[in-house]
C-alpha atoms as a PDB file:
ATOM      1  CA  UNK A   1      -7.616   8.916  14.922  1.00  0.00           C
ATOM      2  CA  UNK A   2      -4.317   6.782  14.010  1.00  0.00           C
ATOM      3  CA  UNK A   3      -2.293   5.298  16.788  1.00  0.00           C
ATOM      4  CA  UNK A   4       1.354   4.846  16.869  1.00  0.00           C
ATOM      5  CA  UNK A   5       2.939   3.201  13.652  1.00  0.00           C
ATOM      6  CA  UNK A   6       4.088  -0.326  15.393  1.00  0.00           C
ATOM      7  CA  UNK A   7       5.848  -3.021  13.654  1.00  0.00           C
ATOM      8  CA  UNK A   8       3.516  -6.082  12.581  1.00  0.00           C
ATOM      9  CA  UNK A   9       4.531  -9.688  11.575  1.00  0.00           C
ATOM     10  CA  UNK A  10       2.394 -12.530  10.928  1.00  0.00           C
ATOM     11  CA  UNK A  11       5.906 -14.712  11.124  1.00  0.00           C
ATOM     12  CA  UNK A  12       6.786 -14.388   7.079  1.00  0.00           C
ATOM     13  CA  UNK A  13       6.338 -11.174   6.430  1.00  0.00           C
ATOM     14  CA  UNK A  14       6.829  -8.294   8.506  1.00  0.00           C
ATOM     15  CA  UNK A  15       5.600  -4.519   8.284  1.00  0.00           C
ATOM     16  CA  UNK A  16       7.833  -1.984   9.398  1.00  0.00           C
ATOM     17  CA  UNK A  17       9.130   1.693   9.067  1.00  0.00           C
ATOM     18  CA  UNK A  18      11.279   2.564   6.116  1.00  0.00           C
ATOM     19  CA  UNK A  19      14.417   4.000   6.870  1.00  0.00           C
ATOM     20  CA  UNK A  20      16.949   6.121   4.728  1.00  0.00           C
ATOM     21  CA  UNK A  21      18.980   2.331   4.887  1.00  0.00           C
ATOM     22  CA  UNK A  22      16.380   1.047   3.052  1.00  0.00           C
ATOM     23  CA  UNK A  23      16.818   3.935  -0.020  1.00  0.00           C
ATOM     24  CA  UNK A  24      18.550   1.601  -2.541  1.00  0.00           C
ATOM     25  CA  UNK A  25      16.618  -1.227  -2.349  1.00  0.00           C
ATOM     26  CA  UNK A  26      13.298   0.734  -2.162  1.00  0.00           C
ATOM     27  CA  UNK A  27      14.853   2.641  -5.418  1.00  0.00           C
ATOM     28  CA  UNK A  28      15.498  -0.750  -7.079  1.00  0.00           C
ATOM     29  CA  UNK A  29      11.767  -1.099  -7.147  1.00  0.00           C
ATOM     30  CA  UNK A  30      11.028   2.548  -8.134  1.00  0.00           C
ATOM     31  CA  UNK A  31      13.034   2.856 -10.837  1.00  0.00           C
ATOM     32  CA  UNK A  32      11.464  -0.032 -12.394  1.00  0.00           C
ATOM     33  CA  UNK A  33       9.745   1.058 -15.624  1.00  0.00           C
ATOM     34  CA  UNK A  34       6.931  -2.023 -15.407  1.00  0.00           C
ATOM     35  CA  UNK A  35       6.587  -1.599 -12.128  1.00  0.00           C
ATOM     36  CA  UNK A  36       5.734   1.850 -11.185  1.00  0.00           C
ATOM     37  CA  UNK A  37       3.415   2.010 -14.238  1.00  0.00           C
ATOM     38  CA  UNK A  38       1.280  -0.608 -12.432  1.00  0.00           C
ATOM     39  CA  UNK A  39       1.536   1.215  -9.266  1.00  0.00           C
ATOM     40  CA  UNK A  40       0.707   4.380 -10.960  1.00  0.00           C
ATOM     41  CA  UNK A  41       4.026   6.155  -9.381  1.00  0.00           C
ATOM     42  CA  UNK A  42       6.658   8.245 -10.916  1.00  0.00           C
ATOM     43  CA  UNK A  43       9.536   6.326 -12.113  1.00  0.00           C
ATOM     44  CA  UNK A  44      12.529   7.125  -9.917  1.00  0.00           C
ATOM     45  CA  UNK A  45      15.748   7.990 -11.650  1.00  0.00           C
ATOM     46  CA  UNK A  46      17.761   8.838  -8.925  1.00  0.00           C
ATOM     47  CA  UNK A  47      18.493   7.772  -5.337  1.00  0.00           C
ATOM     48  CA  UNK A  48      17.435  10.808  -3.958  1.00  0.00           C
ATOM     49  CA  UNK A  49      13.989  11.014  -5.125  1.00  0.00           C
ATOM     50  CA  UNK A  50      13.599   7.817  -2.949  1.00  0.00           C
ATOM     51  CA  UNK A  51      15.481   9.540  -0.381  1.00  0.00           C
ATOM     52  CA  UNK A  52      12.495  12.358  -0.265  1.00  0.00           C
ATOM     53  CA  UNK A  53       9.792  10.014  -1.083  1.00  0.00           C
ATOM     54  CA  UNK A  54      11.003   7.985   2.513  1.00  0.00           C
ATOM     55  CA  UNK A  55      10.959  11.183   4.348  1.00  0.00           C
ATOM     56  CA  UNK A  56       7.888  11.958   2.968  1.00  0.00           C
ATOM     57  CA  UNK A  57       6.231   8.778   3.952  1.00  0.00           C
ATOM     58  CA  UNK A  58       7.533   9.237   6.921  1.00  0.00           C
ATOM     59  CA  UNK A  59       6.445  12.523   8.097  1.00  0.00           C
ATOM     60  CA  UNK A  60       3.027  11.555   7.021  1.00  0.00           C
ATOM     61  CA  UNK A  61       3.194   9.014  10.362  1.00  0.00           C
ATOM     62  CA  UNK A  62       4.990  11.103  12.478  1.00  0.00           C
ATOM     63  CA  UNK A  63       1.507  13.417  11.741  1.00  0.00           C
ATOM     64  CA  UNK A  64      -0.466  10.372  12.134  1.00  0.00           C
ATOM     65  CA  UNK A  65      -1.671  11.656   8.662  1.00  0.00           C
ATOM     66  CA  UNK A  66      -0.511   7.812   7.370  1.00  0.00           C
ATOM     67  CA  UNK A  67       1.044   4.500   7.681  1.00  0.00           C
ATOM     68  CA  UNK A  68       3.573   3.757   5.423  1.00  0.00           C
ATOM     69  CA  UNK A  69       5.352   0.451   6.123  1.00  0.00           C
ATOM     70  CA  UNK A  70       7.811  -1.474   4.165  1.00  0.00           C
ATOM     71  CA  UNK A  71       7.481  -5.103   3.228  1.00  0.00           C
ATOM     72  CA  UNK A  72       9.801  -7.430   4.638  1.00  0.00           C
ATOM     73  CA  UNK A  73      11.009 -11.116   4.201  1.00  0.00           C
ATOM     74  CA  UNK A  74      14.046 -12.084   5.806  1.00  0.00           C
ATOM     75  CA  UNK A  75      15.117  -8.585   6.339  1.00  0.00           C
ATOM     76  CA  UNK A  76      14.902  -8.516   2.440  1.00  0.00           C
ATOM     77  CA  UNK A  77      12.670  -5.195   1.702  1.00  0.00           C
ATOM     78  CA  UNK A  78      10.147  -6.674  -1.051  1.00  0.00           C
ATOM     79  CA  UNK A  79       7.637  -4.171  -1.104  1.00  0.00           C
ATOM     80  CA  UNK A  80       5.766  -1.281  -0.059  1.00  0.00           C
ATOM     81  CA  UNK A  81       2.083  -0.459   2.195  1.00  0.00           C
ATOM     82  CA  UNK A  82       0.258   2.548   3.182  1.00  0.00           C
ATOM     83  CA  UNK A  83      -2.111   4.023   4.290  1.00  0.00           C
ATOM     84  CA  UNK A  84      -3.419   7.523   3.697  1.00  0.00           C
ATOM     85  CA  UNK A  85      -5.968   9.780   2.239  1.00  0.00           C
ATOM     86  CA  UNK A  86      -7.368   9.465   5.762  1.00  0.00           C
ATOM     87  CA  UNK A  87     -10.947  11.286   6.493  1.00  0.00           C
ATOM     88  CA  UNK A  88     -11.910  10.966   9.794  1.00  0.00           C
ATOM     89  CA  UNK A  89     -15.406  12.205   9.272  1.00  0.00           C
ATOM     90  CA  UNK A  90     -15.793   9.478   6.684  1.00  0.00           C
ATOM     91  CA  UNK A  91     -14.035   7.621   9.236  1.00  0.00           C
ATOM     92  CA  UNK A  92     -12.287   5.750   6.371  1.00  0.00           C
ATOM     93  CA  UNK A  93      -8.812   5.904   4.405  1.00  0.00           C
ATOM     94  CA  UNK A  94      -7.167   4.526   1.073  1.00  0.00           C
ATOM     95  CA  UNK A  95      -4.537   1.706   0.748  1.00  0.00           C
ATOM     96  CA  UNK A  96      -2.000   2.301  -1.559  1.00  0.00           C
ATOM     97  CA  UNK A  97       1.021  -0.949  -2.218  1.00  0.00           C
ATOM     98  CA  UNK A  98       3.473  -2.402  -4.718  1.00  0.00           C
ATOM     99  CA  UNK A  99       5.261  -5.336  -4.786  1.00  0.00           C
ATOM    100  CA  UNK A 100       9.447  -5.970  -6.452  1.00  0.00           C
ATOM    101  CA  UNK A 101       9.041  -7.327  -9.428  1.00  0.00           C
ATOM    102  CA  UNK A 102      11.058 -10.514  -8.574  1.00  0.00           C
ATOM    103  CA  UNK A 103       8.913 -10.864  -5.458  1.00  0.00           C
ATOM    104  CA  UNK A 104       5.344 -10.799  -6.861  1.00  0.00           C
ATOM    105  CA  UNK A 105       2.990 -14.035  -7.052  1.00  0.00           C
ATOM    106  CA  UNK A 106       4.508 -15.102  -3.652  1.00  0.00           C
ATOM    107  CA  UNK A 107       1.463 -13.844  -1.457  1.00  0.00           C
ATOM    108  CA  UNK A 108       3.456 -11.358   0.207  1.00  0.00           C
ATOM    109  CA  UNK A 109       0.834  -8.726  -0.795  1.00  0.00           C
ATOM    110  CA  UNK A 110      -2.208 -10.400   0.267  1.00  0.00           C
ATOM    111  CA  UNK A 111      -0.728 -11.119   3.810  1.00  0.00           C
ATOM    112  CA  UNK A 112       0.391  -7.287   4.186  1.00  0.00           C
ATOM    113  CA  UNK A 113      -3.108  -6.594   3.589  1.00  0.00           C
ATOM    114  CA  UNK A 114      -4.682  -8.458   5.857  1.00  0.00           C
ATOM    115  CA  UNK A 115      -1.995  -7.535   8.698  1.00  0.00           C
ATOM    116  CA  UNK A 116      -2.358  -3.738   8.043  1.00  0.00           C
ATOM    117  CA  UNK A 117      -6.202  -4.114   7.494  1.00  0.00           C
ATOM    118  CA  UNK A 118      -6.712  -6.180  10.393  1.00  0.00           C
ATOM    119  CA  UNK A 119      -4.120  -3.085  12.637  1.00  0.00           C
ATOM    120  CA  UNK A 120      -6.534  -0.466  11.356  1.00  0.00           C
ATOM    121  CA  UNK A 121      -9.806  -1.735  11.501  1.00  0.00           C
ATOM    122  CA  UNK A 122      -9.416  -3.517  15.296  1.00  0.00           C
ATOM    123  CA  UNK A 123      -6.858  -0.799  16.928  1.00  0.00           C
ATOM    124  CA  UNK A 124      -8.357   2.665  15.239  1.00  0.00           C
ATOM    125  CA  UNK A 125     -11.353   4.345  14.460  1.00  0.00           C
ATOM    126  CA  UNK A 126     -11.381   4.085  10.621  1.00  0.00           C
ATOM    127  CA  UNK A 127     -14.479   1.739   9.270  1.00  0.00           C
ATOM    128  CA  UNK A 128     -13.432   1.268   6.172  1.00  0.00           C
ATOM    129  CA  UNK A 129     -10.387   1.151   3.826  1.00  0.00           C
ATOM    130  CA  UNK A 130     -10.536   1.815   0.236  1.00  0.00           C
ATOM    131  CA  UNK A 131      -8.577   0.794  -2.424  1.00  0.00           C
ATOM    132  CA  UNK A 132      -8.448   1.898  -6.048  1.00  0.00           C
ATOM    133  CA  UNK A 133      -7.160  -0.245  -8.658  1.00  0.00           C
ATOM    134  CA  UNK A 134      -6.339   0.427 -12.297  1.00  0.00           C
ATOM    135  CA  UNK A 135      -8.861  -1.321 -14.362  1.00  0.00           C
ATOM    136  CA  UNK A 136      -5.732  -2.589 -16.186  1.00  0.00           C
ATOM    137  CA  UNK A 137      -3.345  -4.041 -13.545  1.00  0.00           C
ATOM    138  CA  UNK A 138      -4.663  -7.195 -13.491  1.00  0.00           C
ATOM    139  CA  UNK A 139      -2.359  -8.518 -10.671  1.00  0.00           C
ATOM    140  CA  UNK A 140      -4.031  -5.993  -8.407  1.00  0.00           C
ATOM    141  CA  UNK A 141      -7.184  -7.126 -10.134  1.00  0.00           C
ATOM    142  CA  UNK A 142      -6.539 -10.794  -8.717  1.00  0.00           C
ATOM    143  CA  UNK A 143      -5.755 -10.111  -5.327  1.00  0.00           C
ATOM    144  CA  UNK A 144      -8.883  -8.098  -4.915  1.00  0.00           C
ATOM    145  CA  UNK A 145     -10.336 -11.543  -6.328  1.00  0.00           C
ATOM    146  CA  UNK A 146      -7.953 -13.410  -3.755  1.00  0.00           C
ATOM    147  CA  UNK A 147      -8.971 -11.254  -1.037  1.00  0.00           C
ATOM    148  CA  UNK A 148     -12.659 -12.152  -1.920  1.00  0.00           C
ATOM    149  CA  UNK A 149     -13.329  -8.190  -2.260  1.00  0.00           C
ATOM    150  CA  UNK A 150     -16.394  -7.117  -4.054  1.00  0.00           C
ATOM    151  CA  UNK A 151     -15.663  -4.506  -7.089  1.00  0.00           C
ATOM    152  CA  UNK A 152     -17.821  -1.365  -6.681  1.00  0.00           C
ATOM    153  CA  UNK A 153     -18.076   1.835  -8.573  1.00  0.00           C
ATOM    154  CA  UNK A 154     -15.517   2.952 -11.648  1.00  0.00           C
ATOM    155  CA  UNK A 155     -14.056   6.830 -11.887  1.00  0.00           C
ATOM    156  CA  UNK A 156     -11.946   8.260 -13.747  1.00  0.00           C
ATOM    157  CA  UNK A 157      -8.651   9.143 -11.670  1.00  0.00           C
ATOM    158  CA  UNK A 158      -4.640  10.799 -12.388  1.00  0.00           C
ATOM    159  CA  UNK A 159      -2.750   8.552 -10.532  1.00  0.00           C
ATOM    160  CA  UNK A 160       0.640   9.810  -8.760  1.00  0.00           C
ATOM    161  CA  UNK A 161       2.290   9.990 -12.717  1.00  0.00           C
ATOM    162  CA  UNK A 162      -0.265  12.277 -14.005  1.00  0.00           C
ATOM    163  CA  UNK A 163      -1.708  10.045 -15.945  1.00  0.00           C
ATOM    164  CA  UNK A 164      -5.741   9.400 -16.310  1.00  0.00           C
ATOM    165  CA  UNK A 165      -6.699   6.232 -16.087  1.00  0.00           C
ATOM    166  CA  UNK A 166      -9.863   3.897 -15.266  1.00  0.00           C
ATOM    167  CA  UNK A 167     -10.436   2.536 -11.601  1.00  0.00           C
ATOM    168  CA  UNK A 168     -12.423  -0.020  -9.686  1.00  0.00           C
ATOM    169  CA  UNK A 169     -13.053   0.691  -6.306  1.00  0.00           C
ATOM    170  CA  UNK A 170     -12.741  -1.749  -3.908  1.00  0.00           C
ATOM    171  CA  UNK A 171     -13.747  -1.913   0.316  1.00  0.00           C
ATOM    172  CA  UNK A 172     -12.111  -3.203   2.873  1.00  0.00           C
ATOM    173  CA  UNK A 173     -14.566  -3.234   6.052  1.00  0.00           C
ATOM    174  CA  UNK A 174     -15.475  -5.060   9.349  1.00  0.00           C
ATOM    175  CA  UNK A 175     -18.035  -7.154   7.093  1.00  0.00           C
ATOM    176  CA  UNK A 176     -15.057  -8.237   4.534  1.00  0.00           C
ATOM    177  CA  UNK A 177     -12.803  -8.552   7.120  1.00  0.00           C
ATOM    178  CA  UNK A 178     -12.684 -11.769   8.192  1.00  0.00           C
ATOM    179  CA  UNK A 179     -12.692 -12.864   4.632  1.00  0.00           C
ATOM    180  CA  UNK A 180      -9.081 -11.733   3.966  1.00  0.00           C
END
């Protein structure tokens, strides 16, 4: 089971909840043709639909169906993190993250990953946490490489803009762990 969403910091970046405050700078990102075809999200063309998409995320946690943190340096949102797809008899979930454009190749990502891997794996029962990258984002492709992650099996996938595409699977466990 999840506990409580808290707010995590490793003393550059912090993880915390997204708020309706955050909206325009999340939509900044989201509205980003480049960048949400990386992610494999919908590009945003109005405020609102980040509006929704926050409550979404949201209500996912209240549910403790997900995490879904925002990035933060400075108080400057720079990116997104979540978890989700959660199957407790697989005892396992799915990390899904982007990065600003302007913020990427910083190392911001790899540390939310290993703050947010290192919360779920030591403070709930999840094993494992998968993540599924686009055979083509090679950014994503790097930090998996950065992260010292081992590639596993390929599918086929529609990512969250309908679109089919190639993945790589990729595990985050307690044996990888300490890798990060």
């Amino acid at each position: 089971m999840l506990v409580e969403q808290v707010t995590l910091s490793d003393g550059l970046i912090t993880l915390k909840s997204l708020t309706l405050n955050d909206a325009y700078a999340l939509h900044e990102m989201l509205s980003d043709v480049k960048l949400t075809e990386s992610a494999g999200l919908p590009l945003h063309t109005h405020v609102h639909q980040t509006m929704d998409f926050i409550l979404e995320g949201n209500e996912g946690v209240k549910s403790y169906q997900q995490y879904f943190y925002g990035i933060f340096v400075n108080r400057n949102l720079v990116g997104l993190i979540n978890l989700f797809n959660v199957d407790y008899v697989k005892s396992d979930g799915e990390f899904g993250y982007f990065i600003g454009s302007e913020y990427q190749r910083n190392g911001y990502m790899r540390r939310a990953i290993k703050l947010l891997s290192d919360f779920v794996l030591e403070q709930t029962n999840l094993k494992a946490i998968n993540i599924y990258i686009d055979t083509s984002n090679q950014a994503s492709l790097r930090l998996a490489h950065r992260l010292n992650l081992k590639a596993g099996s390929e599918s086929i996938e529609t990512d969250q803009a309908n679109r089919t595409i190639q993945m790589v699977k990729y595990v985050i466990d307690d044996k990888s762990q300490s890798d990060l």
